[in-house]
Protein backbone atom coordinates (compact mmCIF):
# COMPACT_ATOMS: atom_id res chain seq x y z
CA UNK A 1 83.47 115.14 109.53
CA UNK A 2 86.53 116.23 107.85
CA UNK A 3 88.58 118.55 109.20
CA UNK A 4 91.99 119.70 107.16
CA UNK A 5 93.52 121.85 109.69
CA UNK A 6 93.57 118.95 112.57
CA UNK A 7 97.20 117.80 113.42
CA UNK A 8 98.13 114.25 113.75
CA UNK A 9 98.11 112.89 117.07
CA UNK A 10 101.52 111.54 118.61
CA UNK A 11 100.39 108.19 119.66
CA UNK A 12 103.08 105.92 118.59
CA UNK A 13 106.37 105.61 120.34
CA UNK A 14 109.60 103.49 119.69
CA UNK A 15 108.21 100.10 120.28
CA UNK A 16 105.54 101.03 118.14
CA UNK A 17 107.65 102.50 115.10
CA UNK A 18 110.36 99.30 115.52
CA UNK A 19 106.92 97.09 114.93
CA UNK A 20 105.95 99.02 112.01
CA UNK A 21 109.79 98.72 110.41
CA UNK A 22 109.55 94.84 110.90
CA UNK A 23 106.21 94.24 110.02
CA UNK A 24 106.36 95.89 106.76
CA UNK A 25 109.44 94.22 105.87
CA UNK A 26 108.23 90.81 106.82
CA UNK A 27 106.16 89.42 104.19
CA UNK A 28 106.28 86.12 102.04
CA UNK A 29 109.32 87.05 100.63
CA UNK A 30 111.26 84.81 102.47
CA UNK A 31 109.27 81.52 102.85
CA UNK A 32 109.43 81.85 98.86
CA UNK A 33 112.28 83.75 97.13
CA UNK A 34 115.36 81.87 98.17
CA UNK A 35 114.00 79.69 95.77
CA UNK A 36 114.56 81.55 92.49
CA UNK A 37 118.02 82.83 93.53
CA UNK A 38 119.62 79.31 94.31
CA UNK A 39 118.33 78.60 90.75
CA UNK A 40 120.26 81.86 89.86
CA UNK A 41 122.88 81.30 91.51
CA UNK A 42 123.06 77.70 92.01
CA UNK A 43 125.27 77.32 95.36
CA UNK A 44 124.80 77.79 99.10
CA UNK A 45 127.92 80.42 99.82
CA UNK A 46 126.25 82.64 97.23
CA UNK A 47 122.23 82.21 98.32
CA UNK A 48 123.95 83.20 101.82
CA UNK A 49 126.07 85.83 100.16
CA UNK A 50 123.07 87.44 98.15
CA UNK A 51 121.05 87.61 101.77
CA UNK A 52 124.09 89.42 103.70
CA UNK A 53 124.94 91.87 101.15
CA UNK A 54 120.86 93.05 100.96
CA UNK A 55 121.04 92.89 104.87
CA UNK A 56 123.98 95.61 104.30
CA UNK A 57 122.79 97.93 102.19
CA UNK A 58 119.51 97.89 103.90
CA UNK A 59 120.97 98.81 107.10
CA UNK A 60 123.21 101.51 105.66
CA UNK A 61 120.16 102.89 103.55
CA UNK A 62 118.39 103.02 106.77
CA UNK A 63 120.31 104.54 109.51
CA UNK A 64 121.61 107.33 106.74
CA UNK A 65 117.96 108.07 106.75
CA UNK A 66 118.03 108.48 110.50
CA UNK A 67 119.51 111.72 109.43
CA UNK A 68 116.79 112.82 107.17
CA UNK A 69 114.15 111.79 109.74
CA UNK A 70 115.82 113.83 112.34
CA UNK A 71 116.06 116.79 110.45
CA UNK A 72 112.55 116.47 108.74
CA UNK A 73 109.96 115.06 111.52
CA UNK A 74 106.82 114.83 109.65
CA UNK A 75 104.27 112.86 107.70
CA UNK A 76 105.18 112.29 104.42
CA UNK A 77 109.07 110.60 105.06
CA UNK A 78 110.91 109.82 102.08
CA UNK A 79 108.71 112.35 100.16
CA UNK A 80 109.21 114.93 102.32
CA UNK A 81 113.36 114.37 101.78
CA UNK A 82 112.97 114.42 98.15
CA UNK A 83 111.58 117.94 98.20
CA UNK A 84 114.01 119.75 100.39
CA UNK A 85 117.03 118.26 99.09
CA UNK A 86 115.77 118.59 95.36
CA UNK A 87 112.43 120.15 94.82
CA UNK A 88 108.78 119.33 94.25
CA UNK A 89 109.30 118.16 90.49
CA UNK A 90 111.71 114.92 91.67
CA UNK A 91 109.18 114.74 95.08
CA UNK A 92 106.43 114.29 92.71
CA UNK A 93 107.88 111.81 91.01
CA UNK A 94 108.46 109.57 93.75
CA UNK A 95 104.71 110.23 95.32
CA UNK A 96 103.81 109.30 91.30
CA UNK A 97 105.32 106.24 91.25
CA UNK A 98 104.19 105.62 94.83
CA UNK A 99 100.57 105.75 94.50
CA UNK A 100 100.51 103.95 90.61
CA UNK A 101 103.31 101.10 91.52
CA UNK A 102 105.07 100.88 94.59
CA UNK A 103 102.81 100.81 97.88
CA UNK A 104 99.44 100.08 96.01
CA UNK A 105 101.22 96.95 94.09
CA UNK A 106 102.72 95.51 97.49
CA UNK A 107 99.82 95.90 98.79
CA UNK A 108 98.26 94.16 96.19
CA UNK A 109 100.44 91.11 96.03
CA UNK A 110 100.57 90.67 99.54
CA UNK A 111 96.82 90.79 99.90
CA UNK A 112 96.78 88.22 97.23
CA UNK A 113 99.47 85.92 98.89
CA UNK A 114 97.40 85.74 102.33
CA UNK A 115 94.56 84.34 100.15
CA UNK A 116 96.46 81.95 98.35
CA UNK A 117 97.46 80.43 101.57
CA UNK A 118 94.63 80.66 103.11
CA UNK A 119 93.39 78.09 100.13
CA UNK A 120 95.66 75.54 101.87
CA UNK A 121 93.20 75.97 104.83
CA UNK A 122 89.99 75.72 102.95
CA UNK A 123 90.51 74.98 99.29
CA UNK A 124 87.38 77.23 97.64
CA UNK A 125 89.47 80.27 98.20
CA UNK A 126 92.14 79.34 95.39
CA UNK A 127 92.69 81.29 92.61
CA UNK A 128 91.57 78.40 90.26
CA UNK A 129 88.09 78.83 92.13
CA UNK A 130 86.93 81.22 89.31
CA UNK A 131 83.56 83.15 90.76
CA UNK A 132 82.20 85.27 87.94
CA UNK A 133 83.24 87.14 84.65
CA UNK A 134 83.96 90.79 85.04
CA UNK A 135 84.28 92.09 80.52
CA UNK A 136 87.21 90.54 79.67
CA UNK A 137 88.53 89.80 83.48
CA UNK A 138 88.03 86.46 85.52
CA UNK A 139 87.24 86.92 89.10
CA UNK A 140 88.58 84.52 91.28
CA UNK A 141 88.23 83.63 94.57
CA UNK A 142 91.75 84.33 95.76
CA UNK A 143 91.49 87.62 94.25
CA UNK A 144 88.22 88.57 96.21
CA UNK A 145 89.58 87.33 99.74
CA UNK A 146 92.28 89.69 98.90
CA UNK A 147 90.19 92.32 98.53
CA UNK A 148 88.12 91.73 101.45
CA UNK A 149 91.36 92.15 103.84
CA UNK A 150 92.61 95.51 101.86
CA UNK A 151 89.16 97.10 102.61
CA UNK A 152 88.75 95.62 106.10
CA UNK A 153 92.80 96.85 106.80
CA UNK A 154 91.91 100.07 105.71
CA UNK A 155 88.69 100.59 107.70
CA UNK A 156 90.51 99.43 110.69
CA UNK A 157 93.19 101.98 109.96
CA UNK A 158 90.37 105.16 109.06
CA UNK A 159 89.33 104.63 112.77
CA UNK A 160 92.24 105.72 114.09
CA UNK A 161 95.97 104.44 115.13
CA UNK A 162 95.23 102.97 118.38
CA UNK A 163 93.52 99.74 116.89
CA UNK A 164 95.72 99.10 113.92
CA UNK A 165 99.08 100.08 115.95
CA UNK A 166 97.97 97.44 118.67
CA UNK A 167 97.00 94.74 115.67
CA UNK A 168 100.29 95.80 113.72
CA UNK A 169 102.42 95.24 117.27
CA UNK A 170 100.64 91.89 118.49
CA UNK A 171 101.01 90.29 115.27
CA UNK A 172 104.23 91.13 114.59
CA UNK A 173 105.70 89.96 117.79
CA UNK A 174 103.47 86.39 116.85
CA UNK A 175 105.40 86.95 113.41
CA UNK A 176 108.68 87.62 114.69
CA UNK A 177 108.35 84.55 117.40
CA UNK A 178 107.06 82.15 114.63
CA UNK A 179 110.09 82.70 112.69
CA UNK A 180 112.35 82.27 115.43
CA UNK A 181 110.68 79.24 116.19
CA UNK A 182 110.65 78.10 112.63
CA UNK A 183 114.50 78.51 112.46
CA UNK A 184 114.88 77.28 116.16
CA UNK A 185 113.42 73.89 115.42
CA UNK A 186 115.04 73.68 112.00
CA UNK A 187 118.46 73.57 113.57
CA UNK A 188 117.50 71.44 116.53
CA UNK A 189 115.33 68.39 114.85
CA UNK A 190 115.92 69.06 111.09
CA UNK A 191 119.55 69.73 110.69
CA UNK A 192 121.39 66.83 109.10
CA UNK A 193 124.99 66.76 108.90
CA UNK A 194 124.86 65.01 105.33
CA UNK A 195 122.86 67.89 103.47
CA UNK A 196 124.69 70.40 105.22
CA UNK A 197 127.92 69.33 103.78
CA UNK A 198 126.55 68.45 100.55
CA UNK A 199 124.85 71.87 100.45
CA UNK A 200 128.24 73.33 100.88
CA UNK A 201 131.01 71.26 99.20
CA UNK A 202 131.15 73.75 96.17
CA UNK A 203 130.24 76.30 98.01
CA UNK A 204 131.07 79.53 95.70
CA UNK A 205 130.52 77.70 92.51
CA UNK A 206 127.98 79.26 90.49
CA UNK A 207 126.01 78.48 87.99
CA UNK A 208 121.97 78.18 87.40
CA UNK A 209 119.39 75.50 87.66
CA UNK A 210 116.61 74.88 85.02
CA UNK A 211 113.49 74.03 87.08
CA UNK A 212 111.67 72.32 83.86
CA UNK A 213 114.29 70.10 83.04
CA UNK A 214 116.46 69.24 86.72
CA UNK A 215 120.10 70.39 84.89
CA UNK A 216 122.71 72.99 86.69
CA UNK A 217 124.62 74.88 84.42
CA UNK A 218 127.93 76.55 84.72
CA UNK A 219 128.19 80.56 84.09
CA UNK A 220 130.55 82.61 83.36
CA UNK A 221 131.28 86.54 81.93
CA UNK A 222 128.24 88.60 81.74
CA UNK A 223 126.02 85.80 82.50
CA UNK A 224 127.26 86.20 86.31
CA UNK A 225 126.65 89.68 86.86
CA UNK A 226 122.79 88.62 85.09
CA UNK A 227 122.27 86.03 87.57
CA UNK A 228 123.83 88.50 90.71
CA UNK A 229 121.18 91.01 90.09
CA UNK A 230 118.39 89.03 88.91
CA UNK A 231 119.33 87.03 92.25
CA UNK A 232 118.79 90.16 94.31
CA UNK A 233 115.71 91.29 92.77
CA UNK A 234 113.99 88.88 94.99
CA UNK A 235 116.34 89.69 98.55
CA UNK A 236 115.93 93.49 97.76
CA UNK A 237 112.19 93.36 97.28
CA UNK A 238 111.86 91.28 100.28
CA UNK A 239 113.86 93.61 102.21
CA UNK A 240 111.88 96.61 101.41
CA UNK A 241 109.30 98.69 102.76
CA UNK A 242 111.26 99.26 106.06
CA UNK A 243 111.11 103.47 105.08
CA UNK A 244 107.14 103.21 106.07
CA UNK A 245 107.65 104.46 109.35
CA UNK A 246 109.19 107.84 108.15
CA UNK A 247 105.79 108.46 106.65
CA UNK A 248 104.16 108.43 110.23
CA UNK A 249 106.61 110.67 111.99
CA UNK A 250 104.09 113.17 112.27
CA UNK A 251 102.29 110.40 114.83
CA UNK A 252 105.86 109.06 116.71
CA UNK A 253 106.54 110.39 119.97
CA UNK A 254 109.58 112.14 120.04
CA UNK A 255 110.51 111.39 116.52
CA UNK A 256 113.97 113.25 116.29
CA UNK A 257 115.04 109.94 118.27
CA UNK A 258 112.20 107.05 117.63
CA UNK A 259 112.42 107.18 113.80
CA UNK A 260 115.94 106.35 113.02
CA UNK A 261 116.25 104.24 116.25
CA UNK A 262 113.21 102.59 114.76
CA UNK A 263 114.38 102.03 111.33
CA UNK A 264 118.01 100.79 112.53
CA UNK A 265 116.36 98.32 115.30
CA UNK A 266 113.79 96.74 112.80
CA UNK A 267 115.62 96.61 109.51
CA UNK A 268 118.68 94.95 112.16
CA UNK A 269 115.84 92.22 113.47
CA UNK A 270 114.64 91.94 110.05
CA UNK A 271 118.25 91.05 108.42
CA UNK A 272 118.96 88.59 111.31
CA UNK A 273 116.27 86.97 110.71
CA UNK A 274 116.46 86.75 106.97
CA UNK A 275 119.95 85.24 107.25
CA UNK A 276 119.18 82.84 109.68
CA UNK A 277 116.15 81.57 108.07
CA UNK A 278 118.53 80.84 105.21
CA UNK A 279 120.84 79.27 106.99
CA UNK A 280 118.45 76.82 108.62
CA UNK A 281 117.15 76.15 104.78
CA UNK A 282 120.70 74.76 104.07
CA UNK A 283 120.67 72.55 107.17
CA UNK A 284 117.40 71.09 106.92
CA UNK A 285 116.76 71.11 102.40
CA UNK A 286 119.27 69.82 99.95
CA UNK A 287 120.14 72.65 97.50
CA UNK A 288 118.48 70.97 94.44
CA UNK A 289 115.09 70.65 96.36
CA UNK A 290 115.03 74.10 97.52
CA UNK A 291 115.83 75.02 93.89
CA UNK A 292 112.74 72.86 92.48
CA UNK A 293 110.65 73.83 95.63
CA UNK A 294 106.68 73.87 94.08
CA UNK A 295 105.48 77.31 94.08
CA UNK A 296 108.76 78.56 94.95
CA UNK A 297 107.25 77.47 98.61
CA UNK A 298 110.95 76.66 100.19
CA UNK A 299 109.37 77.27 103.84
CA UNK A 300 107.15 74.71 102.90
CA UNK A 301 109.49 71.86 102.07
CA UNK A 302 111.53 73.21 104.94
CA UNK A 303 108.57 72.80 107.40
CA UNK A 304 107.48 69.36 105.59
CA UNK A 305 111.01 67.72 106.79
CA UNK A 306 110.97 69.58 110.33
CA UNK A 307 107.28 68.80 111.36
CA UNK A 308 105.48 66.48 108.73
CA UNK A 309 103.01 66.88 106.87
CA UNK A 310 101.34 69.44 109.57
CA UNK A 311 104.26 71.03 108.29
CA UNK A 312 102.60 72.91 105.49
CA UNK A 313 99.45 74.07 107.65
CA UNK A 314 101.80 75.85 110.26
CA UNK A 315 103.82 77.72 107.36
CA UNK A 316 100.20 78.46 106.12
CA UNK A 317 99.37 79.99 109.07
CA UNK A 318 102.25 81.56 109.55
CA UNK A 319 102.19 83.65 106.18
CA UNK A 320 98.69 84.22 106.47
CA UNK A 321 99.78 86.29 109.95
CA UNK A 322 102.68 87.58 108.20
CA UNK A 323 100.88 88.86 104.99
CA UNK A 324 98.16 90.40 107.24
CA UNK A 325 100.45 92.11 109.53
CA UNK A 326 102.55 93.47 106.69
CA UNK A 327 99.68 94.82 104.53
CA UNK A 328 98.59 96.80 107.97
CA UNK A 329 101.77 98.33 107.72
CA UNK A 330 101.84 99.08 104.30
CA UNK A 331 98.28 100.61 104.42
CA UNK A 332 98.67 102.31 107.43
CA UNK A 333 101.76 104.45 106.44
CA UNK A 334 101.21 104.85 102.41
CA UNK A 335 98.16 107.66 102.83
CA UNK A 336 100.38 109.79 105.11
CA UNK A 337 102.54 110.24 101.72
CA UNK A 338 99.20 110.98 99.74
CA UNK A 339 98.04 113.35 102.59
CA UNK A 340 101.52 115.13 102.34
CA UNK A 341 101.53 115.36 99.07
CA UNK A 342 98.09 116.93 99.05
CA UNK A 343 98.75 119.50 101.40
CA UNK A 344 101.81 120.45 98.86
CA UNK A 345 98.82 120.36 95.85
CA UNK A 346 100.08 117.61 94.24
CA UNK A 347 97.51 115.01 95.04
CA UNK A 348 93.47 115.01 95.49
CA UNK A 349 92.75 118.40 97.73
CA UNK A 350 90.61 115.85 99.81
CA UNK A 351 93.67 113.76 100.31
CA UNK A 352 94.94 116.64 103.10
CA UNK A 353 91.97 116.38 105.20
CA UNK A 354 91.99 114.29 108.33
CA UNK A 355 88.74 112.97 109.68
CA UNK A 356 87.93 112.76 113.42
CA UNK A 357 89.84 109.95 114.41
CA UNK A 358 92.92 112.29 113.04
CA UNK A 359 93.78 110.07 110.02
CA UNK A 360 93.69 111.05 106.76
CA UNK A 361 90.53 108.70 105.92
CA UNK A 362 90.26 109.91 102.42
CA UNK A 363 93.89 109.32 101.16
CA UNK A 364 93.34 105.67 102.57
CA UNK A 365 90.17 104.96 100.90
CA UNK A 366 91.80 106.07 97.47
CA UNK A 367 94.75 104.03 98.34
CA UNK A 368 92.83 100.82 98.40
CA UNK A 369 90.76 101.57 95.83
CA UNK A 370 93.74 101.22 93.61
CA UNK A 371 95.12 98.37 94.88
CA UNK A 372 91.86 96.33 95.23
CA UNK A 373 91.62 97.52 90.96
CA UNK A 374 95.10 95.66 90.95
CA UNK A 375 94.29 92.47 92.69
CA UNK A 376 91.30 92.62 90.16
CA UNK A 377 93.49 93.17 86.61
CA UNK A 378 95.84 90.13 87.87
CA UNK A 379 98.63 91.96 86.65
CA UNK A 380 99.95 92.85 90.32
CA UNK A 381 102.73 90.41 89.41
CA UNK A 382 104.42 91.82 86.78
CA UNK A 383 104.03 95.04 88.70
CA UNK A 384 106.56 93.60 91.46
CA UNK A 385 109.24 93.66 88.92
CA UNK A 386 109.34 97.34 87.97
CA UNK A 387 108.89 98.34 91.99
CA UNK A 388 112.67 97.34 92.44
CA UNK A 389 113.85 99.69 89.45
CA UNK A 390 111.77 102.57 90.97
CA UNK A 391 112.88 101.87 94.98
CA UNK A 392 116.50 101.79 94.07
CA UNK A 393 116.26 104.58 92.00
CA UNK A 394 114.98 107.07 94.86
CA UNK A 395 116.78 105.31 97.73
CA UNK A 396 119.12 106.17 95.59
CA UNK A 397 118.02 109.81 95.05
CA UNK A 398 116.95 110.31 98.99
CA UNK A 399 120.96 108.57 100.05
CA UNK A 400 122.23 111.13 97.84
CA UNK A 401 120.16 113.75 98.93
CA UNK A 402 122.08 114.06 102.46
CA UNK A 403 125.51 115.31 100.95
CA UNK A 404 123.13 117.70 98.99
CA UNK A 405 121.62 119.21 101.60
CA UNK A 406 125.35 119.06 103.70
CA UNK A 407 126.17 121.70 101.40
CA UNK A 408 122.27 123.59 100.85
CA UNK A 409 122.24 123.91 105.10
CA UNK A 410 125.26 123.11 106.44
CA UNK A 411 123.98 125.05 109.94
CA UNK A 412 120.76 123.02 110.14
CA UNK A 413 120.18 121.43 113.11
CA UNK A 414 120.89 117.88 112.46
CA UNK A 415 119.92 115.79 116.03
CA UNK A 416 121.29 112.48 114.55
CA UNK A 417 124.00 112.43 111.69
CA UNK A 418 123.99 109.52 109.41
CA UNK A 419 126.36 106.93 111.00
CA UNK A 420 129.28 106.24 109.07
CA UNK A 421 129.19 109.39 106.48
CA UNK A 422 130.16 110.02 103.23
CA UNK A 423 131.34 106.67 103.11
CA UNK A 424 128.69 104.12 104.09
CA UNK A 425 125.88 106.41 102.35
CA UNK A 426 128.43 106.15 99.56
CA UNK A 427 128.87 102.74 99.72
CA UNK A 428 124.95 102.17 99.38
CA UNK A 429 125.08 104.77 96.15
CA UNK A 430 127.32 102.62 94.34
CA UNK A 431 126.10 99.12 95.29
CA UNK A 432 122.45 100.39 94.64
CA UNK A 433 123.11 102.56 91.11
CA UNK A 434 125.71 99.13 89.85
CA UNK A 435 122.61 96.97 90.71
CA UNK A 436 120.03 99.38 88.90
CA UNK A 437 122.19 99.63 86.01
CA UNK A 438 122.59 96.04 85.61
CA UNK A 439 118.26 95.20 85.94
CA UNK A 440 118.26 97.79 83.33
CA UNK A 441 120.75 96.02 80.84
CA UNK A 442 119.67 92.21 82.12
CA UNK A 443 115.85 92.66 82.76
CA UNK A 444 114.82 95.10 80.86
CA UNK A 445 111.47 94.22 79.72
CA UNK A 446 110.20 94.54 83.12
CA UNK A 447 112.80 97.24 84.49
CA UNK A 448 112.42 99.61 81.93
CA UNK A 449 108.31 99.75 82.50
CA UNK A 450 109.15 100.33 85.40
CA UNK A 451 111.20 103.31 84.51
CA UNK A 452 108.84 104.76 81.98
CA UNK A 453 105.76 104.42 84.87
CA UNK A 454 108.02 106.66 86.45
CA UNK A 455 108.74 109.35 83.88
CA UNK A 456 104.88 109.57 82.70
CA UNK A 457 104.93 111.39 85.93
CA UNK A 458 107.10 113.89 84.31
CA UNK A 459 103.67 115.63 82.22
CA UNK A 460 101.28 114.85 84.51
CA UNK A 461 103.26 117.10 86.82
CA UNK A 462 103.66 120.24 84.44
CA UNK A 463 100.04 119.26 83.45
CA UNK A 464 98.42 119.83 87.11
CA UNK A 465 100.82 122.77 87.82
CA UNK A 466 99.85 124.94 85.25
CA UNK A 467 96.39 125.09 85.72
């Protein structure tokens, strides 16, 4: 039973919302992208540099949004922003590109990485293990298990929030404490003083490393700012989805105070982490293996020389918890945006209704139909590309939003103020639009899909409003 006047039930509180922040962030981003920016980059001082400077916009994006979330308490987050700083056109937009690229495609490809490490476990699940024909479409067995935890992640979440906050929290602390050991034992019985220093002894030199062939290259002129921003496609993407738990502040305790704390606590942990895990890479991998890693799998190699061979079955385990715990995340806080949206008539009508467990069942069903249909078309790759356009572009947007609305309601009660305004918001605006502009003009193919996903929302909007 369906009800769509029902309110959302405050059942999560800081520890909660800090859980949600890490375990969305925490992926397999970074037991695999390190790889492709040392072959970007090609030197330790910038792999290290690359990780800092995404741990420092992240953290600026996100406590500037502590204002927002302060000020607007809600479901809905970053949506929610959008509209009252700008209005229900640019909102749209972002809910668009939300439901067609960004949440559904992370979703997606993180469903899909749990399965393909799960095939190191039992090898039938692989991707190569085709099942049946589908048309034109090959079904694999990867892309099936992937499915299978999407649907059984959102039926856990339809029940309720008490069962998928308490899975999100438990595995996340196993997540968290798995890294920590992971880095922990890298430094103590995998360091070696002789990659170390060979890792570093041209430190800040770049230049780029073809995997096919084994060769570095020297760069220089525009080739550098190429390799910058295709280095920080991977650190950025990795670093994202830490905004989730402003879609759930209609369900935080106290949310004035739990959702910024929240988002500054768990992107902090997050960043620590990230850089450390980095730094233990260096210590334990020489530079050219982490560049040639197989599969991009640096945690692997990393693992291989810490533990043995076990090695690769504890990373496998390890991302399999990781993925899991992330997707819940990811799943859990994507239909409060639909369900927003909906109540605003810009999504499904049945999208606003919560059912008796006071979750907007609906909204999540839709949601993973459309990302199981991605794990199916086995395009959810090239998808990951264009999310990075479309995430700068309204962090971008939302940042800027807060000296709008400054000026729109300057006597609006404002219980947290973003910490270190107008310049660290600032700071993030220019960082964030010099990166966009650069994916644009270096990766365009990809970037610029992304763009245009975006603006097809543009018709469909004045399409659906004037009826």
């Amino acid at each position: 039973m369906e009800n769509s006047e029902q309110e959302f039930k405050k059942e999560l509180g800081l520890l909660d919302g800090t859980m949600l922040v890490v375990g969305s962030m925490i992926g397999s981003g970074i037991f695999i992208v390190s790889a492709d920016i040392v072959r970007q980059v090609g030197s330790a001082g910038w792999l290290i540099a690359i990780w800092l400077l995404t741990s420092i916009i992240t953290i600026v994006a996100a406590v500037s949004y502590g204002e927002l979330s302060a000020m607007f308490p809600k479901a809905g987050g970053q949506y929610v922003y959008l509209k009252e700083a700008y209005n229900k056109l640019i909102a749209f937009l972002y809910g668009w590109s939300f439901f067609a690229v960004i949440q559904t495609g992370t979703i997606a490809a993180v469903g899909v990485a749990f399965s393909k490490f799960a095939a190191y476990l039992y090898a039938p699940l692989s991707d190569e293990n085709i099942l049946f024909h589908l048309g034109l479409v090959d079904i694999n067995a990867a892309q099936i298990v992937s499915i299978i935890t999407i649907v059984f992640l959102t039926y856990l979440n339809s029940r309720g929030v008490k069962d998928s906050k308490l899975l999100q929290t438990v595995l996340t602390i196993i997540k968290i404490l798995s890294l920590i050991g992971l880095i922990a034992f890298g430094f103590i019985y995998g360091a070696k003083a002789e990659i170390w220093n060979a890792n570093w002894e041209n430190a800040f030199v770049l230049q780029s490393f073809d995997k096919e062939t084994g060769i570095w290259s020297a760069m220089a002129g525009t080739a550098i700012i190429s390799a910058i921003s295709a280095a920080m496609v991977g650190s950025v993407f990795s670093s994202d989805a830490w905004n989730g738990v402003t879609f759930i502040a209609g369900e935080i305790k106290n949310p004035q105070r739990n959702v910024g704390l929240s988002l500054f606590l768990g992107t902090f942990i997050v960043s620590l982490i990230y850089v450390l895990a980095n730094v233990m890479y260096l210590a334990v991998v020489p530079l050219q293996d982490i560049a040639s890693a197989p599969s991009d799998r640096v945690a692997v190699v990393a693992a291989q020389n810490i533990f043995g061979t076990i090695g690769t079955t504890l990373i496998a385990v390890m991302i399999m918890i990781s993925t899991f715990a992330c997707n819940n995340g990811l799943i859990m806080a994507g239909a409060r945006v639909y369900y927003t949206m909906a109540k605003d008539g810009l999504f499904f009508k049945k999208a606003a209704n919560l059912n008796e467990a006071s979750v907007p069942s609906w909204a999540l069903w839709a949601q993973c139909f459309w990302a199981s249909a991605l794990c199916l078309t086995g395009k959810y790759g090239d998808l990951l590309d264009f999310v990075v356009i479309i995430v700068l572009i309204f962090y971008i947007l939302t940042i800027y939003g807060i000296f709008i609305l400054r000026k729109k309601r300057p006597d609006a009660e404002r219980p947290y103020k973003a910490f270190g305004y107008p310049f660290l918001p600032l700071l993030y605006i220019v960082i964030a639009t010099a990166l966009s502009i650069a994916l644009l003009f270096t990766k365009f193919a990809t970037c610029g899909w992304g763009v245009i996903i975006m603006l097809t929302g543009i018709p469909i909007y004045y399409i659906t409003q004037n009826k």
